[in-house]
Protein backbone atom coordinates (compact mmCIF):
# COMPACT_ATOMS: atom_id res chain seq x y z
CA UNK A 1 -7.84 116.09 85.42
CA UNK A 2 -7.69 114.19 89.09
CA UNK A 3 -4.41 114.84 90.47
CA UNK A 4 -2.03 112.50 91.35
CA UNK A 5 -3.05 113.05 95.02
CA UNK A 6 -6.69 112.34 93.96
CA UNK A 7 -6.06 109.74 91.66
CA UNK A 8 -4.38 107.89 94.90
CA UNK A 9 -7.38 108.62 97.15
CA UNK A 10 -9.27 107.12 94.75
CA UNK A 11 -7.58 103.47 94.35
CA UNK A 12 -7.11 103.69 98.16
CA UNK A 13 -10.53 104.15 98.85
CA UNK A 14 -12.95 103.49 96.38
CA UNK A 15 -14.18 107.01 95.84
CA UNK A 16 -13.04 110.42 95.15
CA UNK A 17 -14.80 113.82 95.07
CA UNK A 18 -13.12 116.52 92.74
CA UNK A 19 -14.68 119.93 92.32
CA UNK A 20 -15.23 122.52 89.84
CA UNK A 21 -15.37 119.83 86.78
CA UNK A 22 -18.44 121.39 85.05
CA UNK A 23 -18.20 124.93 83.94
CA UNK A 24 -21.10 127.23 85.08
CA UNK A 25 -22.58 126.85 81.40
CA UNK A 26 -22.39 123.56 81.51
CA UNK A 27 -23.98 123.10 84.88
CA UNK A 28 -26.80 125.76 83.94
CA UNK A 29 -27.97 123.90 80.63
CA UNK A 30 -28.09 120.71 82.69
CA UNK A 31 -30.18 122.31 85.40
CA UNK A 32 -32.42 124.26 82.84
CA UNK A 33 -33.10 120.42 80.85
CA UNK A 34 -33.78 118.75 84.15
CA UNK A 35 -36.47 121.16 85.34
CA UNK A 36 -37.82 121.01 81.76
CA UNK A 37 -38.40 117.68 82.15
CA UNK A 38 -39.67 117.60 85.82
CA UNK A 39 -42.29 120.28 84.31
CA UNK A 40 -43.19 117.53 81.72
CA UNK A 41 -43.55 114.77 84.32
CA UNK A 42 -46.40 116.18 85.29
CA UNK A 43 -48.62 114.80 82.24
CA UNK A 44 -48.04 111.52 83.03
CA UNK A 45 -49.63 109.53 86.14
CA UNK A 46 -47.10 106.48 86.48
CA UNK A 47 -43.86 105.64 85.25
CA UNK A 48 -43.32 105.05 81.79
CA UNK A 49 -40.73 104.21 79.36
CA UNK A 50 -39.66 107.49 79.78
CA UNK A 51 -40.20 109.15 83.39
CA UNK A 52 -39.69 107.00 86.33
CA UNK A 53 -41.85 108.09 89.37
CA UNK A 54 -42.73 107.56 92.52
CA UNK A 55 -46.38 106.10 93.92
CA UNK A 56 -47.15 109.59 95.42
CA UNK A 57 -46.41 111.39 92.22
CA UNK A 58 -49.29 113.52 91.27
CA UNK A 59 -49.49 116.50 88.13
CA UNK A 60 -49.00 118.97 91.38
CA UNK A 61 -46.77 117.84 93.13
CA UNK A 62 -44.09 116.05 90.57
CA UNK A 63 -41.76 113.37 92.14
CA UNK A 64 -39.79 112.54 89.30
CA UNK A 65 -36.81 109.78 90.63
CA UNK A 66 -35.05 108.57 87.07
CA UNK A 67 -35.10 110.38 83.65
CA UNK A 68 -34.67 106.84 81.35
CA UNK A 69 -32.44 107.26 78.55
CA UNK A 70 -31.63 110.49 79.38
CA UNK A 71 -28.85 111.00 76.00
CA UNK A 72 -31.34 110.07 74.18
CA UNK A 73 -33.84 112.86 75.77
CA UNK A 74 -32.03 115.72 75.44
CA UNK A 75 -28.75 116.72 73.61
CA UNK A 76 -27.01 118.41 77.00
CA UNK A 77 -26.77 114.92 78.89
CA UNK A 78 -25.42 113.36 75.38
CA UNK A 79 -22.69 115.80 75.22
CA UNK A 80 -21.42 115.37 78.72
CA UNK A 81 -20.38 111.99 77.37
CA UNK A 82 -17.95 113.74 75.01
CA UNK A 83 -16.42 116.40 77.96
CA UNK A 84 -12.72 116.42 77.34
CA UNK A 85 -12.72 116.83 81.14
CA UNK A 86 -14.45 114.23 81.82
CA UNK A 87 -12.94 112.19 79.45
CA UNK A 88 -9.20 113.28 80.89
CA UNK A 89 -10.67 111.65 83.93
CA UNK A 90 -11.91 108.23 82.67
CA UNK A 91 -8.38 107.77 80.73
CA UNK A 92 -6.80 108.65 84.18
CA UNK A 93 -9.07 106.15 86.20
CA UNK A 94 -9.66 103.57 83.60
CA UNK A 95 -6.78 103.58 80.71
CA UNK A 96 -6.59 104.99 77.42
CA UNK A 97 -9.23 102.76 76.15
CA UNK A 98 -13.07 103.18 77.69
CA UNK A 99 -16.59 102.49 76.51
CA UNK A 100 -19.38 103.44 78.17
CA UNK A 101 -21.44 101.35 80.24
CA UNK A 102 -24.69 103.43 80.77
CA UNK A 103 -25.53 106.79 81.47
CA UNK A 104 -28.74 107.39 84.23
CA UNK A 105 -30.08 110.45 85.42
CA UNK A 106 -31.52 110.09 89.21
CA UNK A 107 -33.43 113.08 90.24
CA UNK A 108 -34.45 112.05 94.30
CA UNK A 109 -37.69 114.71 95.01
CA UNK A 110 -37.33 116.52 98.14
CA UNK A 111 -39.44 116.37 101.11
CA UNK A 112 -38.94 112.31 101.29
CA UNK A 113 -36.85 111.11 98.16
CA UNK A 114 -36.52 107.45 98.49
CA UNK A 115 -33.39 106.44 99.98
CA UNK A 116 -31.37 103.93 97.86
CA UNK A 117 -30.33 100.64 99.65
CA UNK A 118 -26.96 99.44 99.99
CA UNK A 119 -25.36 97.92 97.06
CA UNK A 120 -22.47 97.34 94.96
CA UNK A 121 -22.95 98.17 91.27
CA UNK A 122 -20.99 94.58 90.29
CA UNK A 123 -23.48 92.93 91.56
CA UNK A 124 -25.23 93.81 88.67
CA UNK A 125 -22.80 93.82 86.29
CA UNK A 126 -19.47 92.28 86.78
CA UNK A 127 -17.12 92.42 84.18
CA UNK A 128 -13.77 90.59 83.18
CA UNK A 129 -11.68 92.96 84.96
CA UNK A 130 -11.82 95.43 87.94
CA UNK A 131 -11.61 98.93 85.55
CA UNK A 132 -15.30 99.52 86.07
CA UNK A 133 -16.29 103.17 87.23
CA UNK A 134 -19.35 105.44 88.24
CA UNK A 135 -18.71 108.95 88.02
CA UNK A 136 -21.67 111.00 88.95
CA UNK A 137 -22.22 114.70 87.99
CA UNK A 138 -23.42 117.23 90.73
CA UNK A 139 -26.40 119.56 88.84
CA UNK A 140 -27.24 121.07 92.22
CA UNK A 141 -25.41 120.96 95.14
CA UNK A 142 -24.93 117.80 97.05
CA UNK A 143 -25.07 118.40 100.56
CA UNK A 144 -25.83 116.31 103.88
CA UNK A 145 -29.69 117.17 103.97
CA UNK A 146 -30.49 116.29 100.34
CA UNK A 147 -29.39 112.71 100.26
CA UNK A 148 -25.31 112.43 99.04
CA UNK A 149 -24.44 108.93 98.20
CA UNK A 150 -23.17 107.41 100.86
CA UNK A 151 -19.75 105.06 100.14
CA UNK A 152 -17.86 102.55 102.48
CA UNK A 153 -13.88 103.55 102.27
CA UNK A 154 -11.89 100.62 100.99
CA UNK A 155 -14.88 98.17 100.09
CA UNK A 156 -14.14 98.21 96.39
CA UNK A 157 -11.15 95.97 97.83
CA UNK A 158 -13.54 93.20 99.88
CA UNK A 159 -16.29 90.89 98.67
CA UNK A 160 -19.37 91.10 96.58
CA UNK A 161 -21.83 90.52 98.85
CA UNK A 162 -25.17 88.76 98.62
CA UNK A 163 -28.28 90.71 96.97
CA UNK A 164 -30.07 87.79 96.91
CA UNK A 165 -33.75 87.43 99.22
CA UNK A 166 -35.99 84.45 98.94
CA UNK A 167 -33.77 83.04 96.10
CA UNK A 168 -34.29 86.37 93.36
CA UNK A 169 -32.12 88.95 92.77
CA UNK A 170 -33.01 91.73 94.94
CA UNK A 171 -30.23 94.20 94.11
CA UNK A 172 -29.22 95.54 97.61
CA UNK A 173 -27.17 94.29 100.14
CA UNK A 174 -29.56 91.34 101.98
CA UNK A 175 -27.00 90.03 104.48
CA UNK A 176 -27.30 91.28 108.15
CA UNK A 177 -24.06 90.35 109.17
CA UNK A 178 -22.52 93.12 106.52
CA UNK A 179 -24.56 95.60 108.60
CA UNK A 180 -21.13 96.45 110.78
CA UNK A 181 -19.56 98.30 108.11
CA UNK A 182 -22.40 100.67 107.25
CA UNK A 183 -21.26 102.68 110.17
CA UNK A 184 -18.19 103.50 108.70
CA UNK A 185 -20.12 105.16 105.73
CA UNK A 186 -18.80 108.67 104.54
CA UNK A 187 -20.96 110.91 102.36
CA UNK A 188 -19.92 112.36 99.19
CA UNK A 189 -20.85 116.11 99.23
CA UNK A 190 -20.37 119.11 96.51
CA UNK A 191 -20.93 122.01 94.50
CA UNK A 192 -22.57 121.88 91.50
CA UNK A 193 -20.32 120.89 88.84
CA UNK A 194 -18.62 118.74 91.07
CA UNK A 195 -17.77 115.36 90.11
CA UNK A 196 -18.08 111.85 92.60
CA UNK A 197 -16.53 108.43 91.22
CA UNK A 198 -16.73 105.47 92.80
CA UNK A 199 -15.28 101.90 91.97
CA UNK A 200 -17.89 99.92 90.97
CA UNK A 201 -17.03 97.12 93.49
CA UNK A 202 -17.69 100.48 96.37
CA UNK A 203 -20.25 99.58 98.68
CA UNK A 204 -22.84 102.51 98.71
CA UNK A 205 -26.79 103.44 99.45
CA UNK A 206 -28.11 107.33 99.42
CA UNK A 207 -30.95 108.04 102.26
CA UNK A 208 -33.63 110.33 101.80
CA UNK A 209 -33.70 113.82 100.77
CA UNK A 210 -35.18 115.72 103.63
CA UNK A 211 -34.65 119.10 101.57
CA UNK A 212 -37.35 120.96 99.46
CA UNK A 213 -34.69 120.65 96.81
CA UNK A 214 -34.42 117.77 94.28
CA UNK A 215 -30.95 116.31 94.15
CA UNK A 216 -30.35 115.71 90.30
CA UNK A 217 -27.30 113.22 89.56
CA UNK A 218 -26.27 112.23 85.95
CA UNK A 219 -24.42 108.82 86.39
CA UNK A 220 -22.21 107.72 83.68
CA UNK A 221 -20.60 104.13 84.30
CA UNK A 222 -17.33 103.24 82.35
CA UNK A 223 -15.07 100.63 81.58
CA UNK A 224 -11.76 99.83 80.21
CA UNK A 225 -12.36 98.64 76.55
CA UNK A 226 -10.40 95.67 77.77
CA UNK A 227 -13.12 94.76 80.71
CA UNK A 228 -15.87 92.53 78.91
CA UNK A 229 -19.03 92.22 80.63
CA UNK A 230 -19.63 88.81 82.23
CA UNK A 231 -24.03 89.37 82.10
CA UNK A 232 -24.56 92.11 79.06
CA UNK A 233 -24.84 89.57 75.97
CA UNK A 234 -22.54 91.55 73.52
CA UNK A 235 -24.94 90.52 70.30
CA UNK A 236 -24.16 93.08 67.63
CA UNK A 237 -20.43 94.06 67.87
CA UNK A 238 -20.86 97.20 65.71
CA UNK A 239 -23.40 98.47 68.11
CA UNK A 240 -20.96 97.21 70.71
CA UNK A 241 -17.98 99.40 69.85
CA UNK A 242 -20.27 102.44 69.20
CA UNK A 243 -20.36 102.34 73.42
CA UNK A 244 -16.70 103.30 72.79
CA UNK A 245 -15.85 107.04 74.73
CA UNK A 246 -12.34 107.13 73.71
CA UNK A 247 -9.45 104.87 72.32
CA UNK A 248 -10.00 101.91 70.61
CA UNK A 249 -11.77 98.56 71.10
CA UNK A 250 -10.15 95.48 71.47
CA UNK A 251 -11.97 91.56 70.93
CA UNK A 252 -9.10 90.27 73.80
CA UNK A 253 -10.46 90.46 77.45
CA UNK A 254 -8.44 91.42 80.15
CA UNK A 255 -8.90 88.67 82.71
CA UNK A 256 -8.37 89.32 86.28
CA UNK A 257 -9.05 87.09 89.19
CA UNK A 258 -12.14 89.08 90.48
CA UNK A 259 -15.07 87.94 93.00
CA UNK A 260 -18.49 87.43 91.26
CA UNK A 261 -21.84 86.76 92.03
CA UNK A 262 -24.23 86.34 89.17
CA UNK A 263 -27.14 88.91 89.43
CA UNK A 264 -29.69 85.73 88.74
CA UNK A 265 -32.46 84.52 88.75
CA UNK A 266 -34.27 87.95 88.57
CA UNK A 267 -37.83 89.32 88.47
CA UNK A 268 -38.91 90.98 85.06
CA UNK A 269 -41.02 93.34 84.64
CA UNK A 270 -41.62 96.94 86.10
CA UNK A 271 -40.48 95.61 89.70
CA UNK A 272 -36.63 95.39 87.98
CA UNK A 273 -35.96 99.06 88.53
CA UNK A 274 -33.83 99.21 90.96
CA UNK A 275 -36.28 101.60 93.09
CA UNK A 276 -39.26 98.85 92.60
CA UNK A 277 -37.00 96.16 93.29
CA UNK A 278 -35.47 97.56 96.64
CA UNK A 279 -38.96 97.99 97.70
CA UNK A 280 -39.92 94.70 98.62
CA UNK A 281 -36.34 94.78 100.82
CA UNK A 282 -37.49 93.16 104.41
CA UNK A 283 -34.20 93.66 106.05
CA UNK A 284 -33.52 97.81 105.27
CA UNK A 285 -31.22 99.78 107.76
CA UNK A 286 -32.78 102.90 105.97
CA UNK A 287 -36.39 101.51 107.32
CA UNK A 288 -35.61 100.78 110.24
CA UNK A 289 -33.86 103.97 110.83
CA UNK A 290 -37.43 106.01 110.11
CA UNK A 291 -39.55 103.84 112.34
């Protein structure tokens, strides 16, 4: 569990780091079902509904960037969602009632990994309530050369800003005057079986990896059972409650005077990864910062 010093860090800032969270096992059978699945990358030319890749992915030289669906893949990234450490955690962060939100694997190749814009998650998916999360699981070590995530301290407290360019959702940060406060970015760095959360309001990007090392993250995004999304149409409420981690459901939002910008009108299709979709960014500190 976080304690109470890190628990405090965290609803200060935005973010917390907290080691040692994965046991060795645990990290090795994570590791071992990644690399299984770079390996089977290789059979496939473009993305799928299965592998996401990058254009300059080739059967030699894999560059495997999202694993989609990864729980439903392989049963070690299902069972992290039943960790009693983890778990511990979310009921710390979140309350004794949480269902999951999604669970992503993001892989970032070395030797160029695309960097990730800067964004707030609730731009994509505001809820009723603040008691969103990301916690993100370290399968190799995170360091400063292989492309951390990079947060903002104390933006989880500020506005959503815009991710809107040319009147789309473009899901990163598109105004320049926000720009100022992406110097005061910190990285989070760790160990494998280290843990990172960040508030989903946390303003955050990851650059690129400039290891030979992929940097393999399993993101699992929470919420209090109480915080209703305000975009996900909740159609079958059986299915709906089946997203719960721990606790019990409840049909009563919590409703909390939050800031929110609708993630619409958005562009369907393959470009709505988030990768794809960042692509066709025009004003990108990350860019501009390789030219």
């Amino acid at each position: 569990m976080l304690t109470e010093q890190q628990l405090s860090f965290y609803r200060e800032n935005g973010y917390v780091v907290a080691p040692d969270i994965l046991t060795p096992d645990e990290v090795r059978t994570l590791r071992e079902a990644t690399e299984g699945f770079i390996e089977q990358s290789r059979k496939i030319a473009v993305s799928d509904d299965v592998f996401d890749v990058e254009p300059n992915h080739t059967a030699e030289q894999p560059r495997l960037r999202r694993l989609m669906k990864p729980a439903d893949r392989h049963p070690a990234y299902a069972a992290t969602l039943k960790n009693p450490r983890l778990l511990a955690i979310l009921q710390q962060v979140l309350g004794p009632d949480v269902r999951l939100h999604g669970l992503k694997l993001n892989l970032k190749p070395g030797r160029g990994g695309e960097p990730i814009e800067w964004h707030q998650d609730w731009a994509y998916f505001p809820h009723t309530n603040n008691d969103v999360a990301v916690i993100a699981m370290m399968i190799n070590d995170v360091d400063l050369e292989n492309g951390p995530t990079l947060v903002v301290p104390g933006s989880h407290k500020g506005p959503i800003l815009d991710h809107h360019q040319d009147g789309f959702f473009a899901g990163a940060v598109t105004d320049p005057a926000a720009e100022k406060v992406f110097a005061k970015a910190v990285p989070m760095t760790g160990k494998a079986g280290s843990i990172s959360i960040h508030h989903a309001r946390t303003l955050h990007a990851s650059a690129t990896n400039n290891s030979d090392r992929y940097r393999p993250l399993l993101f699992i995004t929470a919420r209090a059972a109480d915080a209703w999304p305000l975009v996900e149409k909740v159609e079958d409420i059986n299915a709906f409650n089946k997203l719960m981690m721990t606790g019990q459901p409840t049909l009563v939002p919590r409703m909390e005077d939050v800031p929110v910008r609708l993630p619409f009108p958005r562009v369907l299709g393959p470009q709505d990864s988030i990768f794809e979709k960042q692509r066709g960014l025009r004003n990108s500190p990350f860019q501009r910062a390789m030219a």
